[in-house]
Protein backbone atom coordinates (compact mmCIF):
# COMPACT_ATOMS: atom_id res chain seq x y z
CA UNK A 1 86.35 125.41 87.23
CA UNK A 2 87.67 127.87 84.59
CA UNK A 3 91.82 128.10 84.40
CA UNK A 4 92.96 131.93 84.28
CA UNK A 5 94.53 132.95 80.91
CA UNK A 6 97.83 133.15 82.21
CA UNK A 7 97.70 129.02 82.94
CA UNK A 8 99.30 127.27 80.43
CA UNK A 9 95.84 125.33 78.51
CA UNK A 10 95.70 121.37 78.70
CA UNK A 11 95.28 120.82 74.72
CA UNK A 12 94.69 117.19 75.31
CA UNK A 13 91.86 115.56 77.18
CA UNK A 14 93.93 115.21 80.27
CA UNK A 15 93.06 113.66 84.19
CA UNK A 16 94.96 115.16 86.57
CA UNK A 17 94.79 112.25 89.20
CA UNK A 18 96.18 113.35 93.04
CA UNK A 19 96.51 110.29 95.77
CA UNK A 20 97.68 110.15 99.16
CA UNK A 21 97.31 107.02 101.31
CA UNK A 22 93.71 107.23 101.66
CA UNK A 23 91.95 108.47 98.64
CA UNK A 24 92.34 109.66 94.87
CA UNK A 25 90.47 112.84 93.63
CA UNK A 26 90.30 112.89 89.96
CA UNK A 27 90.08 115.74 87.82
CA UNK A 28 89.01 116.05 83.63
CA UNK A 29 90.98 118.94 82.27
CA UNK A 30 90.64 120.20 78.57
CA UNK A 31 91.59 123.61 77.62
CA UNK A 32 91.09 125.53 80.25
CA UNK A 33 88.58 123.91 81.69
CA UNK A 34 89.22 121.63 84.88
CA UNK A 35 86.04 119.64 86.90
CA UNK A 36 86.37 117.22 89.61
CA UNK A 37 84.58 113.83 88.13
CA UNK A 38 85.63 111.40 90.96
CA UNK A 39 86.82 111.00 94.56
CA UNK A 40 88.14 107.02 95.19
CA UNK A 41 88.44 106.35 98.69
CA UNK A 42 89.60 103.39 99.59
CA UNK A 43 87.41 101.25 103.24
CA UNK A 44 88.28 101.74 106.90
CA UNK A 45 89.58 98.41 107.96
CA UNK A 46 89.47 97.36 111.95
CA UNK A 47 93.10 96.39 112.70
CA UNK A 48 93.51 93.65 115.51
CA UNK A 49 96.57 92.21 116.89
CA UNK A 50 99.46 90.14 114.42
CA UNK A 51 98.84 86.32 116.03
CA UNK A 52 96.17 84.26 117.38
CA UNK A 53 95.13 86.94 120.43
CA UNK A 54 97.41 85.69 122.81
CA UNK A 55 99.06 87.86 125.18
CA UNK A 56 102.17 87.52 123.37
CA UNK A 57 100.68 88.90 120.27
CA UNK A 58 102.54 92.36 119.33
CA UNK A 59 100.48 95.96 118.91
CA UNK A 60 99.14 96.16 115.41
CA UNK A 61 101.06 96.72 112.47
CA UNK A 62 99.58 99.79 111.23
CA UNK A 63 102.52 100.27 109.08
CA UNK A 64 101.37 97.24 107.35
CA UNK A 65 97.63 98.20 107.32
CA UNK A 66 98.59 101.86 105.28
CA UNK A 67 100.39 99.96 103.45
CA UNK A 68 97.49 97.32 102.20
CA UNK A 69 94.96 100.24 102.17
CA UNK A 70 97.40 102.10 99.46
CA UNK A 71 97.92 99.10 97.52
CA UNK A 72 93.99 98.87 97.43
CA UNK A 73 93.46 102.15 96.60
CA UNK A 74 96.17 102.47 93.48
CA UNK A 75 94.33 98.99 92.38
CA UNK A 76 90.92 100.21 92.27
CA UNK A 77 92.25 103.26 91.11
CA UNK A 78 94.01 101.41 87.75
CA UNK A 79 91.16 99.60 87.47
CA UNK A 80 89.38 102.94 86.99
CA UNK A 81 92.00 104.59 84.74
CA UNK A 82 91.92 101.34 82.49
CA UNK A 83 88.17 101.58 81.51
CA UNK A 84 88.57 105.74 81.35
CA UNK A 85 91.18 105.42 79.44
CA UNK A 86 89.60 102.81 76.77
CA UNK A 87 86.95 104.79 76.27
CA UNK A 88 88.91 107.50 75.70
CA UNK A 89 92.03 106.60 74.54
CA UNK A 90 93.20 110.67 73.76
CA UNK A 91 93.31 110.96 77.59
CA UNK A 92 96.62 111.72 79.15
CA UNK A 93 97.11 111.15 82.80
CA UNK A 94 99.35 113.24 85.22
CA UNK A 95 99.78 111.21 88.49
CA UNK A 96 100.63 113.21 91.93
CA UNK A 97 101.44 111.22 95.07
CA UNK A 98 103.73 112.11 98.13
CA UNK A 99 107.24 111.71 97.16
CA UNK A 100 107.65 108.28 98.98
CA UNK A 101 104.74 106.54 97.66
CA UNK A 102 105.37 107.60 93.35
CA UNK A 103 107.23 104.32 92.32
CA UNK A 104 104.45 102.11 94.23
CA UNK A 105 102.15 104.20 92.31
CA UNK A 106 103.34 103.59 88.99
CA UNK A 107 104.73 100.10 89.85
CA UNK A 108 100.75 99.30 90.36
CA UNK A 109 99.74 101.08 87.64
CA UNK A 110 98.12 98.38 84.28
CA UNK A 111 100.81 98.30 81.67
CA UNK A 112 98.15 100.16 79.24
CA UNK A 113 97.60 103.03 81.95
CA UNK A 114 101.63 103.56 82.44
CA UNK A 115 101.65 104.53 78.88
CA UNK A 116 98.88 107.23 79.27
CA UNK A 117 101.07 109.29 82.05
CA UNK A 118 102.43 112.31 80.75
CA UNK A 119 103.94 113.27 84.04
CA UNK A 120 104.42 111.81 87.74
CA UNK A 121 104.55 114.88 90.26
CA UNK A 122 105.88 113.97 94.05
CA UNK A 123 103.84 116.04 95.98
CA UNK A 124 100.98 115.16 98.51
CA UNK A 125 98.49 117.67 97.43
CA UNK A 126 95.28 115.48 98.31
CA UNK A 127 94.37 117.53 101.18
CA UNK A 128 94.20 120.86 99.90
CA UNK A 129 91.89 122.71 98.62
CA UNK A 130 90.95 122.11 94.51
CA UNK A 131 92.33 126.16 93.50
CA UNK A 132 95.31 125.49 94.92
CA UNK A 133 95.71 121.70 93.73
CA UNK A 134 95.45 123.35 89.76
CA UNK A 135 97.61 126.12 90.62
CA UNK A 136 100.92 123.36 91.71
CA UNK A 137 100.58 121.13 89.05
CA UNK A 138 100.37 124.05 86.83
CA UNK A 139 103.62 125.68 87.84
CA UNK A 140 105.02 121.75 87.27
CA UNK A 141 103.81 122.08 83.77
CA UNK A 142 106.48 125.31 83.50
C-alpha cells in the first residue's frame, strides 16, 4: 500500500504492530510504503467449568480465559518481534493495543524488543479496515 504525500514518511524500517485480545496484524513500513507481512492469531480454547465438574462448580471464567489467550498472543507475538528484530536490528516498532491492555503489552514484551518501540498508541484498531488503521497511527505521528 502506497502512503499519500501528505503522510508524514517512515524513514526507518518500521513495524507498525496493532493487537486486540485475539490477534496481531503486523505491518513493514519504509518510506511511504506500508504492506501487511503477518496476521498472529492466537487458538480457540474450549472453556469448561473452574472445579472437578461437580454441581457446585461455578460458570466459566471467561474473564480468565481472555486473559490467558492475550498473554499467549503478546508471547508468541515477542517471540516474533525478537527474531524480526535480530535480523533486522534498524527496525523500529510502534505497538497499538486498546487502552486497557498497553502496560500488559509492554510488560510482556523481551527486554531487547522494549527497546525497539518508538511509540505505544492506546487504541483498539485491530478490527478495522488496513486504510484506515495507517491513517490513525499517522495522525499519532503529528
Amino acid at each position: 500500500m502506497q502512503l499519500s504525500d501528505h503522510f508524514l514518511p517512515y524513514l526507518n524500517p518500521t513495524l507498525l504492530i496493532v493487537t486486540n485480545n485475539e490477534s496481531a496484524k503486523i505491518f513493514k513500513a519504509q518510506n511511504h510504503e506500508i504492506d501487511e507481512i503477518e496476521l498472529l492469531v492466537v487458538g480457540k480454547r474450549e472453556v469448561e467449568g473452574r472445579g472437578s465438574g461437580t454441581p457446585n462448580d461455578g460458570p466459566p471464567d471467561y474473564d480468565e480465559l481472555k486473559h490467558q489467550q492475550r498473554l499467549e498472543l503478546y508471547k508468541t507475538l515477542s517471540d516474533y518481534l525478537l527474531q524480526y528484530t535480530q535480523k533486522n536490528p534498524e527496525t523500529e516498532l510502534i505497538l497499538c493495543a486498546p487502552e486497557a491492555n498497553k502496560g500488559e503489552l509492554q510488560d510482556a514484551m523481551h527486554r531487547d524488543v522494549q527497546k525497539k518501540i518508538v511509540s505505544l498508541v492506546p487504541k483498539n484498531l485491530a478490527s478495522l479496515p488496513t486504510d484506515q488503521i495507517i491513517r490513525i497511527l499517522q495522525e499519532h505521528r503529528t
